[in-house]
Protein backbone atom coordinates (compact mmCIF):
# COMPACT_ATOMS: atom_id res chain seq x y z
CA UNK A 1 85.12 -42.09 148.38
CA UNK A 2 87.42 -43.71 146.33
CA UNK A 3 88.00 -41.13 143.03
CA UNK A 4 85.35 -38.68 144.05
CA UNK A 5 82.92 -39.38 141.37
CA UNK A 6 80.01 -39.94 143.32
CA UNK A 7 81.19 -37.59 146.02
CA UNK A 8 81.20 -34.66 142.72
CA UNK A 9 77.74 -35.77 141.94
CA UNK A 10 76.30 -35.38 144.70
CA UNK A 11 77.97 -32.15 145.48
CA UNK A 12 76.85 -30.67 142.34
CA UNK A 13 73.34 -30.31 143.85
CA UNK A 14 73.16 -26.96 145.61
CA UNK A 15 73.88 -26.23 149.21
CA UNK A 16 74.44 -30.07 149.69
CA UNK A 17 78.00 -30.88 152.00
CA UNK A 18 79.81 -34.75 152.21
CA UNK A 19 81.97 -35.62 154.71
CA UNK A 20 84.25 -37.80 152.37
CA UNK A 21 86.10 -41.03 153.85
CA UNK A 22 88.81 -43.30 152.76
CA UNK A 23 91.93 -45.41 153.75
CA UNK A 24 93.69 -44.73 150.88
CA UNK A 25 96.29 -41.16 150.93
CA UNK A 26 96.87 -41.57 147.17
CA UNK A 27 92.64 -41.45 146.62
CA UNK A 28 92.14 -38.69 149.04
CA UNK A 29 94.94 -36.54 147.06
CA UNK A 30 93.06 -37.29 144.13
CA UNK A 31 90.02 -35.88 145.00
CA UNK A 32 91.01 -33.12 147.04
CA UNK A 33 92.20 -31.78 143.81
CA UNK A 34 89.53 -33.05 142.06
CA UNK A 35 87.12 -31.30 144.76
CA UNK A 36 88.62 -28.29 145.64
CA UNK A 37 86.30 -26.20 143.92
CA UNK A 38 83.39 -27.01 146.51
CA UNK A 39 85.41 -25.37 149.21
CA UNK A 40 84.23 -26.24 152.36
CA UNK A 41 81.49 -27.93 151.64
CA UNK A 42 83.22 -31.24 151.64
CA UNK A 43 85.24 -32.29 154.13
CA UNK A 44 88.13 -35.00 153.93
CA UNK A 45 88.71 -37.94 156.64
CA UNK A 46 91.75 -40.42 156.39
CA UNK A 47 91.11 -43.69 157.67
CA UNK A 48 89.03 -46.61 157.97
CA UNK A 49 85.62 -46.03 157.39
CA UNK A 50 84.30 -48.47 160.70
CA UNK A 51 86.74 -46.41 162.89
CA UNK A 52 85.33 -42.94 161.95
CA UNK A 53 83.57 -40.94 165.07
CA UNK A 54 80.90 -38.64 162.98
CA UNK A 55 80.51 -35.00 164.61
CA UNK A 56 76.45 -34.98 163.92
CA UNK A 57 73.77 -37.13 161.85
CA UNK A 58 73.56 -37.21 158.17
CA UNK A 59 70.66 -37.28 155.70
CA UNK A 60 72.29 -39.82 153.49
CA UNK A 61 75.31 -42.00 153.27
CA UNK A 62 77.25 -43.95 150.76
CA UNK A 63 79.03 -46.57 150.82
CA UNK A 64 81.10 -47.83 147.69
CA UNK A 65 82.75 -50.49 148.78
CA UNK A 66 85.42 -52.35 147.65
CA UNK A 67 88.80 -52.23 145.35
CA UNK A 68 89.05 -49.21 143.34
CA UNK A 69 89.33 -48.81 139.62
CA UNK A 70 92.70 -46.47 140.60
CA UNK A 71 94.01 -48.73 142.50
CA UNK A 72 93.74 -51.53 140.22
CA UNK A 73 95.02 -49.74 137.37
CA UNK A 74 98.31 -48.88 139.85
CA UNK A 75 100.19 -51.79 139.05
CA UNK A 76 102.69 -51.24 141.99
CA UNK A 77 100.11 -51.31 144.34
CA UNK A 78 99.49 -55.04 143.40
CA UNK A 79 95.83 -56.00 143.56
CA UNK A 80 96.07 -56.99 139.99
CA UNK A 81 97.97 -59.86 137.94
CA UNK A 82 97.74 -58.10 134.72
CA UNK A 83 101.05 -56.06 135.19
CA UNK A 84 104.18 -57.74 137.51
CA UNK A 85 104.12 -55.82 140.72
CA UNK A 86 104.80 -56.38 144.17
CA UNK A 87 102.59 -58.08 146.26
CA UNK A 88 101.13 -55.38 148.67
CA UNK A 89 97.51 -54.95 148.34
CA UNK A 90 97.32 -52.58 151.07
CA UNK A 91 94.41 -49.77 150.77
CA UNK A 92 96.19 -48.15 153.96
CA UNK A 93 100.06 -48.67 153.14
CA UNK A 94 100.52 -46.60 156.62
CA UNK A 95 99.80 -50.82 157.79
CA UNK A 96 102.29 -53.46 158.03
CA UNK A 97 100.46 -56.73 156.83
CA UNK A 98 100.66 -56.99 152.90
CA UNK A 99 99.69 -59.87 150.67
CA UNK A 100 103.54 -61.26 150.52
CA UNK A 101 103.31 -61.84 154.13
CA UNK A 102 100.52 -64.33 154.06
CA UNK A 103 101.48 -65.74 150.77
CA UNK A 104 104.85 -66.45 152.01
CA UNK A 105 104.84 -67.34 156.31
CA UNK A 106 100.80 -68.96 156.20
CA UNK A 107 100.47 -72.45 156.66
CA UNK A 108 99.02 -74.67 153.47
CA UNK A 109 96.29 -75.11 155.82
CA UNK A 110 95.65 -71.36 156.62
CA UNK A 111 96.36 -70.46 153.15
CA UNK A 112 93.56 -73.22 151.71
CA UNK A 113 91.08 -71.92 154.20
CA UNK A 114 91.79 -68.33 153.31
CA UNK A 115 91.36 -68.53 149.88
CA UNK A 116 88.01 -71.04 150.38
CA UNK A 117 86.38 -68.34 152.81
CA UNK A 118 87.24 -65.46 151.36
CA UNK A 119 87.35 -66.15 147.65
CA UNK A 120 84.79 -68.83 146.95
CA UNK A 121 87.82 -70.61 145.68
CA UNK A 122 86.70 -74.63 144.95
CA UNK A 123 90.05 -75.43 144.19
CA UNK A 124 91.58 -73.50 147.00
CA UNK A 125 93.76 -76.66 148.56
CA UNK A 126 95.31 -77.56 145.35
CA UNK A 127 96.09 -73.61 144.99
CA UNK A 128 97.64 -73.50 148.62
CA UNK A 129 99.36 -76.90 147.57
CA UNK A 130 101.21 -74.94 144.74
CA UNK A 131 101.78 -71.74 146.68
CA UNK A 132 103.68 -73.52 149.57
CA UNK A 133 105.92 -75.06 146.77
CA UNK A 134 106.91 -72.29 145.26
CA UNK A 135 107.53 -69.75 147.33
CA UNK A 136 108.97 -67.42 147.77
CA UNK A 137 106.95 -65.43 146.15
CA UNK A 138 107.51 -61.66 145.47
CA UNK A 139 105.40 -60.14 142.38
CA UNK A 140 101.61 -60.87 141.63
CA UNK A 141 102.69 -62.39 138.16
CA UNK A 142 104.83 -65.30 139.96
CA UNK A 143 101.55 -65.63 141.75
CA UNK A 144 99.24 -65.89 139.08
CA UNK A 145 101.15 -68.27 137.38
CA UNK A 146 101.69 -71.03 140.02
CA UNK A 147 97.90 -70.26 140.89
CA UNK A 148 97.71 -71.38 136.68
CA UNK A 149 99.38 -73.97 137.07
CA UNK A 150 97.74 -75.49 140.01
CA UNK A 151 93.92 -75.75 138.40
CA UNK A 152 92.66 -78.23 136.26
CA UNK A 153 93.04 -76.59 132.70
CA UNK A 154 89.15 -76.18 131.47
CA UNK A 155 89.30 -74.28 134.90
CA UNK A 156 92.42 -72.32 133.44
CA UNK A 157 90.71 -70.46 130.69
CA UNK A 158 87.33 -70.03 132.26
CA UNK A 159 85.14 -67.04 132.00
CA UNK A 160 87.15 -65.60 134.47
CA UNK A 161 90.83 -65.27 135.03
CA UNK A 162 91.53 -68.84 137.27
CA UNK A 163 93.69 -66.10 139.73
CA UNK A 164 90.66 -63.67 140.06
CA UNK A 165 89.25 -65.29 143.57
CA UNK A 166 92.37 -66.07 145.02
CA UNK A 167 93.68 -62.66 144.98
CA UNK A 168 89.79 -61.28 146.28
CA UNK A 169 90.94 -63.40 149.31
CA UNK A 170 94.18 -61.99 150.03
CA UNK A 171 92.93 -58.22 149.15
CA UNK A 172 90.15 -59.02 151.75
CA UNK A 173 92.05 -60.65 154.18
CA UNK A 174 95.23 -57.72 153.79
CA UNK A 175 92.63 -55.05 154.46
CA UNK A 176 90.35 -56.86 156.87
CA UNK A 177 87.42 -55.91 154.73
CA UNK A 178 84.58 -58.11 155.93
CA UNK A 179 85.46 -56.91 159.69
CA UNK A 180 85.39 -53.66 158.79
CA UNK A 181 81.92 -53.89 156.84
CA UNK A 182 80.29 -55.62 159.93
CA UNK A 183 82.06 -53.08 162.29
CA UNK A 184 79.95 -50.01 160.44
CA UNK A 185 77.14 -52.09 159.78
CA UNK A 186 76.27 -51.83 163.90
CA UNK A 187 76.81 -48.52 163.81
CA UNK A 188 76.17 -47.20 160.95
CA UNK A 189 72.31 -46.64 161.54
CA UNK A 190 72.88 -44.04 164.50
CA UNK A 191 74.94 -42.16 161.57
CA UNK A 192 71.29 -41.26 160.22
CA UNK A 193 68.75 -38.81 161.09
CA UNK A 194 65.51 -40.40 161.33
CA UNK A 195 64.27 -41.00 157.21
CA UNK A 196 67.78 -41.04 156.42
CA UNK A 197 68.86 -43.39 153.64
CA UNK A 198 71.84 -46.16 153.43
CA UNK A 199 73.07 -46.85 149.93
CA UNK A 200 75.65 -49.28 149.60
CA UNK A 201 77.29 -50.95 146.70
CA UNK A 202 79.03 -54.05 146.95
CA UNK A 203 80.78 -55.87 144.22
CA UNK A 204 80.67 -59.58 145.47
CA UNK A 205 78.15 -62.32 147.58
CA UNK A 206 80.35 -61.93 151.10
CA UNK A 207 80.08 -58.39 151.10
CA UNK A 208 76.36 -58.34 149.65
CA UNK A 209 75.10 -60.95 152.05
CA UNK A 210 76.38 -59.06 155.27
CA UNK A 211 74.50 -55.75 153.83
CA UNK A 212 71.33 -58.25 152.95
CA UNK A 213 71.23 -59.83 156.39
CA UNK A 214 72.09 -55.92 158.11
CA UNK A 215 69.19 -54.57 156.18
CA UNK A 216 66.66 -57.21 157.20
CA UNK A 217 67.83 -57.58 160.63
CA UNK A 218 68.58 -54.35 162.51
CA UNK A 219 65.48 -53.03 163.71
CA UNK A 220 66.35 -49.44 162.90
CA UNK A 221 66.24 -49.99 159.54
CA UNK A 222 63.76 -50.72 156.65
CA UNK A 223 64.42 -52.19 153.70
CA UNK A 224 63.40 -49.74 150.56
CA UNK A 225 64.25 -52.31 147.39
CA UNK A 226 63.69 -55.67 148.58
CA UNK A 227 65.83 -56.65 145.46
CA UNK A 228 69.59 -54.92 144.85
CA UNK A 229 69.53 -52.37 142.03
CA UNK A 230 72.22 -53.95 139.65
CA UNK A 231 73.51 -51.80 136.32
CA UNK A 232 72.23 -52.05 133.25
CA UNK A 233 73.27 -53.95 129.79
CA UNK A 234 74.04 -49.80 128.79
CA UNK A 235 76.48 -49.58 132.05
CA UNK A 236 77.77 -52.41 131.90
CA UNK A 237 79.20 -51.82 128.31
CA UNK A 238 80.06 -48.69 129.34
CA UNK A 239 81.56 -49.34 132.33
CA UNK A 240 82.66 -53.26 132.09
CA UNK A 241 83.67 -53.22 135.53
CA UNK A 242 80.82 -52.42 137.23
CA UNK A 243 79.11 -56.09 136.23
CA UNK A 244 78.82 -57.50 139.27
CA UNK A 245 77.93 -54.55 140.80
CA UNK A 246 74.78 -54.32 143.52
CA UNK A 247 73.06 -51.45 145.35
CA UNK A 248 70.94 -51.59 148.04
CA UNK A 249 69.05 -48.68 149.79
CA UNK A 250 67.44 -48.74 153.30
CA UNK A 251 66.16 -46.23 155.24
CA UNK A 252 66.46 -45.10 159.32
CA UNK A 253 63.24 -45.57 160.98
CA UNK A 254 62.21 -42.46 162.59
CA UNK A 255 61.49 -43.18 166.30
CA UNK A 256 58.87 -40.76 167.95
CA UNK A 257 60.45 -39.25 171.22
């Protein structure tokens, strides 16, 4: 659900009800408040999205996946280098693995092969290299600057920020986020009613290629854009973040009994 502004769209069609999800307490505050003139028509769950047991089917669901806007913009919370902050990274802070753990106790060779898988890092060994000799490591400024230091310098002041897919990799890897996405993905489908519509956003190629391959795979569902919807030169100016943004609907095949 993340701040509730799709969730308040949505709502804001008559007689419509959402059964809002997320891991984070602080975002669920948020839009409780935010929400609480819908009453009971939306209801609030705590907790990972692949571990949720729906009561009955739905007509739609969707997904926004990802790091929030809030929580980036919280610099304690530490998913972003622009502010010094711990390094936590946790969307559930009820859990006990954080960023600092792995950047501090993980092997160069675990580290490396972290930050390649998850975070499409090229220069991932020569980061791990630099991590290992520094540490410890406790705020995600220290961080950013041995990762800095570590890359060849035309790499340094590329388009983006030289830190941006190494700390992708340790979000993902703090929060288990791939497992989790290929968790729902299996279920997901028995969520719907049959003609019931999947609409997922994902913000990067790991996460877009699992909901690709789910989509054209899993014989309950059809594909409805055979290309990802992706925002507009308008949005994107608007809304700088949403860039790399990519939606994809598909629909639950309705099986005669």
């Amino acid at each position: 659900m993340g701040g509730g502004g799709h969730t308040a769209l949505i709502l804001s069609h008559q007689g419509t009800r959402v059964t809002a999800i997320d891991r984070d307490a602080t975002a669920l505050n948020f839009a409780q408040a935010r929400l609480q003139e819908y009453g009971d028509r939306v209801q609030f769950w705590h907790g990972n999205f692949s571990e949720f047991v729906p009561p009955h089917r739905f007509h739609g669901i969707l997904a926004d996946l990802g790091v929030s806007s809030a929580q980036l913009d919280t610099p304690q919370r530490g998913f972003s280098f622009r502010h010094p902050a711990p390094l936590d990274m946790r969307m559930d802070q009820r859990q006990e693995l954080t960023a600092a753990h792995i950047v501090n106790t993980y092997s160069e060779t675990a580290l490396a092969d972290l930050i390649f898988t998850l975070g499409e890092e090229r220069y991932s060994r020569a980061i791990a290299r630099g991590i290992v000799r520094c540490r410890p490591l406790t705020t995600t400024t220290e961080l950013a600057e041995v990762i800095s230091r570590s890359v060849p310098p035309a790499y340094r002041y590329g388009r983006i920020h030289c830190a941006t897919r190494t700390f992708q990799a340790l979000r993902l890897a703090v929060n288990q986020e791939l497992a989790s996405l290929q968790t729902w993905l299996q279920a997901v489908p028995d969520w719907l009613e049959g003609g019931g519509r999947l609409v997922i956003i994902t913000f990067h190629s790991l996460e877009d290629r699992l909901v690709k391959t789910a989509y054209k795979t899993d014989p309950r569902l059809v594909m409805v854009n055979k290309k990802p919807i992706v925002p507009s030169a308008a949005e994107i100016a608007q809304n700088p973040r949403a860039r790399s943004a990519k939606l994809r609907v598909a629909e639950r095949i309705i099986v005669d009994n």
